[in-house]
Protein backbone atom coordinates (compact mmCIF):
# COMPACT_ATOMS: atom_id res chain seq x y z
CA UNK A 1 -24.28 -8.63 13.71
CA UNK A 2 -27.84 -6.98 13.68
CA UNK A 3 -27.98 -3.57 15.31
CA UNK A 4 -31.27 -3.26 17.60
CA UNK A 5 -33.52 -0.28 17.21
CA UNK A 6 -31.71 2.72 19.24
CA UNK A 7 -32.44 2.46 23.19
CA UNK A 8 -34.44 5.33 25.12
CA UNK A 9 -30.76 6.03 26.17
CA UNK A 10 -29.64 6.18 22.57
CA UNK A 11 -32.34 8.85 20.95
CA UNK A 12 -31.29 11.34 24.51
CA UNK A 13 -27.86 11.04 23.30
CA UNK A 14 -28.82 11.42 19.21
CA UNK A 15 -30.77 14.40 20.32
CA UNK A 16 -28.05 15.96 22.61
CA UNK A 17 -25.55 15.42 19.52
CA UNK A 18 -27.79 16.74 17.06
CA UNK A 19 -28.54 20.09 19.16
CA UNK A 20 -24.66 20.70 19.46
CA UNK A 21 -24.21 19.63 15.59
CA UNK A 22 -21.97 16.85 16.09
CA UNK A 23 -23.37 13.37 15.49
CA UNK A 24 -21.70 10.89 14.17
CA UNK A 25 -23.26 9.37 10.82
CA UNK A 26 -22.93 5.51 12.13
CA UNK A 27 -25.53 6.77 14.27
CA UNK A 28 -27.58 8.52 12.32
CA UNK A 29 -27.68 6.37 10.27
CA UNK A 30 -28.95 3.97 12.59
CA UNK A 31 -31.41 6.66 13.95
CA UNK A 32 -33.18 6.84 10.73
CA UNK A 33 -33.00 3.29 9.45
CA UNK A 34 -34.32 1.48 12.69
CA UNK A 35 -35.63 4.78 15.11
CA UNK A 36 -39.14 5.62 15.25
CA UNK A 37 -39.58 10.03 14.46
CA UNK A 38 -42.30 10.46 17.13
CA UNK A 39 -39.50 9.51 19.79
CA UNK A 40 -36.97 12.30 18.69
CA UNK A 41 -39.31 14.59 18.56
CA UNK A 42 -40.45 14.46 21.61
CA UNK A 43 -37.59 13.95 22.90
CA UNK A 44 -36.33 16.82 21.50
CA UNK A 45 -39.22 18.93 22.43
CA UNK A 46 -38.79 18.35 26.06
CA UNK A 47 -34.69 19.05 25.94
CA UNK A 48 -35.77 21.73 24.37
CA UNK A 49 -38.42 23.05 26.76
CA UNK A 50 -35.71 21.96 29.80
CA UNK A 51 -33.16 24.38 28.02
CA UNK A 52 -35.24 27.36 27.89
CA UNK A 53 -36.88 26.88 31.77
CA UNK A 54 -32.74 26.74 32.59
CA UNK A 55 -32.05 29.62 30.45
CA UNK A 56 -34.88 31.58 32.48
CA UNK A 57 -34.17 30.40 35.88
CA UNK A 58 -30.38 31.08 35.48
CA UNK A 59 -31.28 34.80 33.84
CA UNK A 60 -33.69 34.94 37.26
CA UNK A 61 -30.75 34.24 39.25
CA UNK A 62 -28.49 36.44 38.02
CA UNK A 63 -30.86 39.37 38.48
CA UNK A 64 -32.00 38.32 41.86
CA UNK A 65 -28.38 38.39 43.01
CA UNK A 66 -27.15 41.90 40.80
CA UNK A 67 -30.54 44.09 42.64
């Protein structure tokens, strides 16, 4: 059975793994056989920019509530 190139759904999910260190190397293998780069990297680049504005609103929270 041929394996498609990974789904909008699969590179969120490769990226999620691969910023908690734990994918699985079926599919990362598959990620860098049959995925295109420019998707994980932006893909990665806006998880990335989403952690940090949740980092600062959360840190914005917590001093709004403690003064």
């Amino acid at each position: 059975m041929k394996e498609n190139r990974p789904t909008l759904v699969d590179i969120f999910k490769s990226v999620l793994a691969s910023f908690f260190g734990v994918q699985s190397d079926k599919n990362r293998q598959r990620d860098f056989q049959k995925g295109n780069p420019i998707y994980f990297i932006m893909v990665g680049v806006i998880l990335t920019i989403l952690f940090v504005l949740i980092i600062i609103g959360v840190i914005k929270l917590i001093l709004y509530y403690t003064i």
